[in-house]
C-alpha atoms as a PDB file:
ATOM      1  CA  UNK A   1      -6.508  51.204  13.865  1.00  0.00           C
ATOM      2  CA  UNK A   2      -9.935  51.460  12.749  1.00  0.00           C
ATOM      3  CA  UNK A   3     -10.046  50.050   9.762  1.00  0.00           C
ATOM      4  CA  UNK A   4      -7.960  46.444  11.369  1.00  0.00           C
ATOM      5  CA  UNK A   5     -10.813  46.613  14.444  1.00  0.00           C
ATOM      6  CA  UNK A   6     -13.991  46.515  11.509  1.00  0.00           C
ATOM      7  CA  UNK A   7     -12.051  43.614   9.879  1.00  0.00           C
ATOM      8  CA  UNK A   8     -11.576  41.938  13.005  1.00  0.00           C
ATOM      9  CA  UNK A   9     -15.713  42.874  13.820  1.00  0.00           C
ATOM     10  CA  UNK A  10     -16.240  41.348  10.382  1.00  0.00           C
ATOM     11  CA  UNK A  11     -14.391  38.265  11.318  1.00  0.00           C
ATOM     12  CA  UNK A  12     -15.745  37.664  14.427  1.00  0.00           C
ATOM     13  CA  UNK A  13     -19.784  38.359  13.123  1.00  0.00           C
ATOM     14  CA  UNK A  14     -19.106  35.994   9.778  1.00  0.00           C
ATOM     15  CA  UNK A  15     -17.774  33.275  11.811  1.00  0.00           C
ATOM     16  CA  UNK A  16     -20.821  33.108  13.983  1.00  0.00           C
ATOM     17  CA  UNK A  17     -22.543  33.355  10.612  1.00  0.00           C
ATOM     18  CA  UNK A  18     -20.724  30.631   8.974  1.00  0.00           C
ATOM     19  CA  UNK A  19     -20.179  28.589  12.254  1.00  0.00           C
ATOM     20  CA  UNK A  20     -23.991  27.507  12.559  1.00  0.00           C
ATOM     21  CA  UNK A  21     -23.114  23.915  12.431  1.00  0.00           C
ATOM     22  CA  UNK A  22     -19.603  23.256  12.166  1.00  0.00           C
ATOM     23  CA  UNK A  23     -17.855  22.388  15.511  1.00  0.00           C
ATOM     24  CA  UNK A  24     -13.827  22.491  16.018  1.00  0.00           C
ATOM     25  CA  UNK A  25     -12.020  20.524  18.379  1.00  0.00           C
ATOM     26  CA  UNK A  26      -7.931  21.189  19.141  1.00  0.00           C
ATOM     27  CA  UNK A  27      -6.496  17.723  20.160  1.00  0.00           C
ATOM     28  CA  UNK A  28      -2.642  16.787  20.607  1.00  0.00           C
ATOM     29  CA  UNK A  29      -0.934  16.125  17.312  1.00  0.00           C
ATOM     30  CA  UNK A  30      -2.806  18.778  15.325  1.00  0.00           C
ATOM     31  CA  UNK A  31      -0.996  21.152  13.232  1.00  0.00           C
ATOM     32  CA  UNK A  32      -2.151  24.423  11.725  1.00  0.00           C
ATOM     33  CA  UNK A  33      -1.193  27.608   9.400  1.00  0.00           C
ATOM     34  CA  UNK A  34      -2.474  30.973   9.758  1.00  0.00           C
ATOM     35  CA  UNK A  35      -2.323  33.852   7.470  1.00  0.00           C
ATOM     36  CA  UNK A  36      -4.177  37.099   7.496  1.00  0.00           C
ATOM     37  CA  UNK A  37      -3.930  40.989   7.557  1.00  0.00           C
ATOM     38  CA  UNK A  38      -2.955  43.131  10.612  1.00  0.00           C
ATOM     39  CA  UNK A  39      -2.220  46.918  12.208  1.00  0.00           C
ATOM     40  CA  UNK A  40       0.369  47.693  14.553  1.00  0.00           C
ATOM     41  CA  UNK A  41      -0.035  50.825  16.895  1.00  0.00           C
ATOM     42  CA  UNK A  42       3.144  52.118  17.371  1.00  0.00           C
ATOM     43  CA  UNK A  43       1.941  54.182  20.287  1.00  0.00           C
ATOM     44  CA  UNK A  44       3.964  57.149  21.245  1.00  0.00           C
ATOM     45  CA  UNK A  45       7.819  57.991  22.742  1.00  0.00           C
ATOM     46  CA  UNK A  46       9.207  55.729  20.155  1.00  0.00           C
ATOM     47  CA  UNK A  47      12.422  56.653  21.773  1.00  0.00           C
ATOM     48  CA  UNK A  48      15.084  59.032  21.057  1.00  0.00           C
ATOM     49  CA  UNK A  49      17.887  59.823  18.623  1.00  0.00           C
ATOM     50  CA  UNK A  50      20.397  62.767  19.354  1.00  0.00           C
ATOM     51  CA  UNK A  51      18.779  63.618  22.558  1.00  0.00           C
ATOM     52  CA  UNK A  52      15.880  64.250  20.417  1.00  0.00           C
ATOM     53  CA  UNK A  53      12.547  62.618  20.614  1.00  0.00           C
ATOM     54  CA  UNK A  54      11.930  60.024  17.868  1.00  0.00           C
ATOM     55  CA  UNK A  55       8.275  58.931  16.810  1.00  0.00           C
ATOM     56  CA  UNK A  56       7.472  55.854  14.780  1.00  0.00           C
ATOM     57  CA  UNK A  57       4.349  55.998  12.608  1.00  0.00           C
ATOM     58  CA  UNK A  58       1.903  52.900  12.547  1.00  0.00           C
ATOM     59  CA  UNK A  59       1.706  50.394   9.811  1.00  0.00           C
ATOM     60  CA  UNK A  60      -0.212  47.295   8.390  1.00  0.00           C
ATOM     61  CA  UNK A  61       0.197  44.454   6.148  1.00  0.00           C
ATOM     62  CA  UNK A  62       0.335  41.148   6.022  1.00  0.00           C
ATOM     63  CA  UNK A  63       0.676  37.795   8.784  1.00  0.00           C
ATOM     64  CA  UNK A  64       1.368  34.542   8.809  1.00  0.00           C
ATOM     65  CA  UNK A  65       2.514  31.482  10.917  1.00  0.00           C
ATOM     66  CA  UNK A  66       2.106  27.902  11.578  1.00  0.00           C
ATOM     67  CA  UNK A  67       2.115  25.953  14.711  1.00  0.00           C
ATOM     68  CA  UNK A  68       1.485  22.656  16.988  1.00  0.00           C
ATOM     69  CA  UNK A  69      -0.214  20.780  19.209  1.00  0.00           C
ATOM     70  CA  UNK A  70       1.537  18.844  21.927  1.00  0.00           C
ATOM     71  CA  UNK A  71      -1.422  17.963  24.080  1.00  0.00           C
ATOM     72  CA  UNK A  72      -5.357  18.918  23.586  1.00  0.00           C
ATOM     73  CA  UNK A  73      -5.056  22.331  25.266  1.00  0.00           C
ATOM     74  CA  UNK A  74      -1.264  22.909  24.784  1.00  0.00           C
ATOM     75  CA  UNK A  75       1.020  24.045  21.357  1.00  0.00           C
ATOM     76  CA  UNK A  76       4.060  26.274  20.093  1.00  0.00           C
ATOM     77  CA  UNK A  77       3.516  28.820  17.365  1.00  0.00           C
ATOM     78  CA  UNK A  78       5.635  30.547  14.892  1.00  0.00           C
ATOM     79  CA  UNK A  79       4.988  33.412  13.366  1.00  0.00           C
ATOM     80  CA  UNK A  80       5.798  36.630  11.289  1.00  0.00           C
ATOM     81  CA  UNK A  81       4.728  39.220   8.956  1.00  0.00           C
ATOM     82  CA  UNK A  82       6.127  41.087   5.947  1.00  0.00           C
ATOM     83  CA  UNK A  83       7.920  43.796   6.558  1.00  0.00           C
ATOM     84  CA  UNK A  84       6.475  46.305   8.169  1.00  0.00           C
ATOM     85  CA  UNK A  85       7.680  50.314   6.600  1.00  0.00           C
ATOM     86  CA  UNK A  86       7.576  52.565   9.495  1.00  0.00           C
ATOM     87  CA  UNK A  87       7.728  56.308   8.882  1.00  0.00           C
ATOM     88  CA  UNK A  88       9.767  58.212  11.237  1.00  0.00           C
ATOM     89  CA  UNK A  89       9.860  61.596  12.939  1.00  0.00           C
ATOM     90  CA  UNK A  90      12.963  62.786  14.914  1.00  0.00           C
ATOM     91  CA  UNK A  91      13.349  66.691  15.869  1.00  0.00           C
ATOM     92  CA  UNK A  92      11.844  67.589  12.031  1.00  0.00           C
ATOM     93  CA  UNK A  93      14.251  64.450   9.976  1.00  0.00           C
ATOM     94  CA  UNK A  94      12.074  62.273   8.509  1.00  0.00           C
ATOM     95  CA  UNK A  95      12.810  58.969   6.684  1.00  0.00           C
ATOM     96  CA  UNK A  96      11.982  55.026   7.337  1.00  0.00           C
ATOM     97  CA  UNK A  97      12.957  51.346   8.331  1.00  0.00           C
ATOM     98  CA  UNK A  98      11.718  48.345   7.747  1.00  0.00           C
ATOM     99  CA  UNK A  99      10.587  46.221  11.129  1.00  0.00           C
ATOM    100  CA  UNK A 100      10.313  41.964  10.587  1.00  0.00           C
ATOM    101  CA  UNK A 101       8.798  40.459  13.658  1.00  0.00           C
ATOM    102  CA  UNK A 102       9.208  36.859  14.075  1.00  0.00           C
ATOM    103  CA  UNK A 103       7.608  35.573  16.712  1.00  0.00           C
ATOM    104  CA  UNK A 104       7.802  31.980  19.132  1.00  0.00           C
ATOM    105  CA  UNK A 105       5.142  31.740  21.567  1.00  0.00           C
ATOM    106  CA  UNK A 106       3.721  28.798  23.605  1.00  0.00           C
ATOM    107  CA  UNK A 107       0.071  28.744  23.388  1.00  0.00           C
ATOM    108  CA  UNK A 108      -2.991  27.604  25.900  1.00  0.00           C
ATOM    109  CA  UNK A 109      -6.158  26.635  24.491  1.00  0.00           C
ATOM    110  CA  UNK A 110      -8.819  26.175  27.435  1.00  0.00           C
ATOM    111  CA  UNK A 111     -11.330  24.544  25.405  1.00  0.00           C
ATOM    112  CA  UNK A 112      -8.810  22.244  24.012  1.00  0.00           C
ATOM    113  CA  UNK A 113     -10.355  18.625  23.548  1.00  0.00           C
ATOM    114  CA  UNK A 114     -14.055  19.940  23.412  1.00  0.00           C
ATOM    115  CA  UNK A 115     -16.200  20.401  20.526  1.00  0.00           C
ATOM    116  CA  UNK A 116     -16.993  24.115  20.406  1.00  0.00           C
ATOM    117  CA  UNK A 117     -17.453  26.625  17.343  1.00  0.00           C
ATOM    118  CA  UNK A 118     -15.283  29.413  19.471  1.00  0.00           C
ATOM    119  CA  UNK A 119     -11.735  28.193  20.628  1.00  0.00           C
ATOM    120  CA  UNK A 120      -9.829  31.276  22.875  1.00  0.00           C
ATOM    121  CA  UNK A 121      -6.247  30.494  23.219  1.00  0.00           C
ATOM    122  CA  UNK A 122      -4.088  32.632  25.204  1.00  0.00           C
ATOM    123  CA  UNK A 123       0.200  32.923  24.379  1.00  0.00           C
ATOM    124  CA  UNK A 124       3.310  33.876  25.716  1.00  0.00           C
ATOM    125  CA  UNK A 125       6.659  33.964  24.118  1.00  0.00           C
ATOM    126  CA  UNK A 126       9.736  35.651  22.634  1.00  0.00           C
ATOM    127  CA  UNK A 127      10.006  38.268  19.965  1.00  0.00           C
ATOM    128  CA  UNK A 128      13.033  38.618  17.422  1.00  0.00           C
ATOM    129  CA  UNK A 129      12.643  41.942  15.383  1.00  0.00           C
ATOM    130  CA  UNK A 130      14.852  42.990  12.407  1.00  0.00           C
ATOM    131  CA  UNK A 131      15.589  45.979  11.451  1.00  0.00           C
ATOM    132  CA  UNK A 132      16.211  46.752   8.319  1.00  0.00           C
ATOM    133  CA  UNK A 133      15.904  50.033   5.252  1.00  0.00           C
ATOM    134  CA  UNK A 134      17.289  52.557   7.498  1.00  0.00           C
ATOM    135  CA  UNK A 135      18.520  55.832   5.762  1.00  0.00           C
ATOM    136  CA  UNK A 136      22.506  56.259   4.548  1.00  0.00           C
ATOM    137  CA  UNK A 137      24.908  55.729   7.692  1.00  0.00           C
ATOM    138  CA  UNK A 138      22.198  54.484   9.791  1.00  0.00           C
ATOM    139  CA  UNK A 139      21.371  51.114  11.231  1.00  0.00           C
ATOM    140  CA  UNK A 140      19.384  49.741  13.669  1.00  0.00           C
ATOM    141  CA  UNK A 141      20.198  46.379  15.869  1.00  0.00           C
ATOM    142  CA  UNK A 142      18.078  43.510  15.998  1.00  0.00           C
ATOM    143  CA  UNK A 143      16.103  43.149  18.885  1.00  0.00           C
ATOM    144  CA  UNK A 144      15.000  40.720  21.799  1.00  0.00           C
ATOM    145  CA  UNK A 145      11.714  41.325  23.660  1.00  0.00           C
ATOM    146  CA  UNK A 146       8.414  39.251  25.333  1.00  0.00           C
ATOM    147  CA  UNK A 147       5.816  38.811  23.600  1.00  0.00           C
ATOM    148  CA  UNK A 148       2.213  38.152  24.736  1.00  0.00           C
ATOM    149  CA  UNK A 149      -0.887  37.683  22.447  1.00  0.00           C
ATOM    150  CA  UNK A 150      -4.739  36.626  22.397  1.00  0.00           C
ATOM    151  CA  UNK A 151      -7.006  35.099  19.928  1.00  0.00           C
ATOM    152  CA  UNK A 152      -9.976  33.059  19.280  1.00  0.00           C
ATOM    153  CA  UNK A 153     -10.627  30.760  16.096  1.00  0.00           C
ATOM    154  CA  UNK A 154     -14.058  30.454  14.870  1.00  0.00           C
ATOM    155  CA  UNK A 155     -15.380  27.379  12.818  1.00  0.00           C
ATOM    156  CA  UNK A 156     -16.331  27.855   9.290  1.00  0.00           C
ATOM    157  CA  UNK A 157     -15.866  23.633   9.010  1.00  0.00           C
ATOM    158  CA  UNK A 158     -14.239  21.301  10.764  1.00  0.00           C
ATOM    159  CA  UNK A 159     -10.472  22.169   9.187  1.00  0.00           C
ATOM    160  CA  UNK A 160     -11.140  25.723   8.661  1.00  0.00           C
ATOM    161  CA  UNK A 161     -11.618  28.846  11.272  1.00  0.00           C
ATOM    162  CA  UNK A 162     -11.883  32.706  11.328  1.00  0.00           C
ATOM    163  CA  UNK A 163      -9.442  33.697  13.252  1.00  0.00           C
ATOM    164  CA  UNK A 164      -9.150  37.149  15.347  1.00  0.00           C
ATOM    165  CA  UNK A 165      -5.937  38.168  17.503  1.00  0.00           C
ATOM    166  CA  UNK A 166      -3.989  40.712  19.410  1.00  0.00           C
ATOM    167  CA  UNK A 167      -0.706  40.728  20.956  1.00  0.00           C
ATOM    168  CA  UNK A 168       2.243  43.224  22.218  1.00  0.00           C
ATOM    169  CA  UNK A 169       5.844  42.782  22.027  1.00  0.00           C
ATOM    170  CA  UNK A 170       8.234  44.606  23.655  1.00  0.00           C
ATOM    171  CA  UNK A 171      10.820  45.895  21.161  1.00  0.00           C
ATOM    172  CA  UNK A 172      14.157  47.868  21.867  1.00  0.00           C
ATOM    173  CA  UNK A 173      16.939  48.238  20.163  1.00  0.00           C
ATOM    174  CA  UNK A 174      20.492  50.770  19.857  1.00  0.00           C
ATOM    175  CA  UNK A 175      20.817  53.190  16.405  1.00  0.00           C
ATOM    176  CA  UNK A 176      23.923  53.828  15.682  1.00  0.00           C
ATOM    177  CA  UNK A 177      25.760  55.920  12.952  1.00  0.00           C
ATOM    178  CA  UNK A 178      29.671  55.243  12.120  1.00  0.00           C
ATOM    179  CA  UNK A 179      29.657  52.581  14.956  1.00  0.00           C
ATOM    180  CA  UNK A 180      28.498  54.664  17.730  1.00  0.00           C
ATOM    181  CA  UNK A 181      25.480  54.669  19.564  1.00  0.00           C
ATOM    182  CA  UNK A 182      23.576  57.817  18.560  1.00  0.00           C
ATOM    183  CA  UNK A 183      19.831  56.830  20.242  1.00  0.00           C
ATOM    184  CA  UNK A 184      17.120  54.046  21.091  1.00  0.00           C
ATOM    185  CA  UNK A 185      14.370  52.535  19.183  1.00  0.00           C
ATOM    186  CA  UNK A 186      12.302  52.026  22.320  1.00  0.00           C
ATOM    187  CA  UNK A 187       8.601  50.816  21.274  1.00  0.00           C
ATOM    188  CA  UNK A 188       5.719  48.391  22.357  1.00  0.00           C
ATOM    189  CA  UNK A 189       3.924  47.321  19.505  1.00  0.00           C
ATOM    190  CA  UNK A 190       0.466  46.609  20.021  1.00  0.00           C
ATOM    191  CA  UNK A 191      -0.647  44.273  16.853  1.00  0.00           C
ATOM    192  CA  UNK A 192      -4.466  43.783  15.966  1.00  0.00           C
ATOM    193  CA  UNK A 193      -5.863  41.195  13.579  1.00  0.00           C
ATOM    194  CA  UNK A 194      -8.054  38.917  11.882  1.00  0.00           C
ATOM    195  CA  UNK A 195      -7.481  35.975   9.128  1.00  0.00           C
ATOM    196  CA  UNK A 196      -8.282  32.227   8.293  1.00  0.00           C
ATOM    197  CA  UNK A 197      -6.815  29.184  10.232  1.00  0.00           C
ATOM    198  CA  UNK A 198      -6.379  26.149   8.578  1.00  0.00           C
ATOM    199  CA  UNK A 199      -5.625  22.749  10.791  1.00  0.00           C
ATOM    200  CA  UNK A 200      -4.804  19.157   9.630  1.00  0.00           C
END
């Protein structure tokens, strides 16, 4: 995850550049969309398959989302990525699936209703995950997990931020072959990130 931690370095160091004068302030009724470029560390015992261990290799690409205010330090957030092309590893078989997070989370903002050029907010939430790609006569179920994350947005003017975040889901799901249950997908995703924020 190195390379996602110096882009989320460079976000945080620009925005402070940038940020010299410009001032944000969250209040109820604002709306925003995010989009930016993240890592997920798959970390290790990815579950099994066949009684054998199975180990998921990390990935990156692309985020986005959108969300809402309902009061100054209060809002909802939706969010996703593309698909995400895990490798896989299971007693020497290798091969991949495709992992969609999409992700609703309810969002605190402590600083909500102040001017400031740094605006935490802290989430909780659920996580839907789709599974999809698998190799011949395999699938994967969709899964159902919490979902926790952190961030901070960083004024480059009034409407637009530099935004930083991390968050972990908890994702597990059956694999099955022919209909039966032949192992778990059993992994916490741990998702680092930076982008831009846009609010109106």
């Amino acid at each position: 995850m190195r390379n996602v931690k110096l882009i989320s370095a460079a976000v945080i160091t620009a925005g402070f550049a940038l940020a010299s004068q410009a001032a944000l302030a969250y209040n109820a009724g604002d709306a925003f969309v995010r989009g930016g470029y993240a890592k997920t560390d798959t970390g290790s015992g990815n579950g099994n398959v066949g009684g054998n261990e199975l180990n998921v290799q990390n990935e990156s690409g692309f985020t986005f989302g959108a969300g809402y205010l309902f009061t100054d330090k209060v809002g909802i957030e939706l969010n996703s990525s593309e698909k995400f092309e895990h490798q896989f590893n299971a007693a020497g078989n290798n091969g991949s699936f495709d992992r969609m997070p999409v992700n609703l989370l309810v969002n605190y903002y402590p600083l909500g209703g102040m001017d400031s050029r740094v605006q935490p907010y802290v989430g909780a939430g659920v996580n839907y995950t789709r599974f999809s790609g698998e190799p011949s006569d395999v699938s994967v179920k969709s899964s159902y997990g919490a979902i926790g994350q952190v961030g901070v947005d960083l004024a480059v003017t009034e409407n637009v931020s530099l935004n930083s975040f991390a968050s972990y889901a908890d994702v597990s799901s059956d694999i099955r072959t022919g209909g039966e249950t032949v192992g778990k997908v059993d992994m916490d995703p741990l998702t680092v990130g930076g982008g831009v924020t846009f609010r109106f």
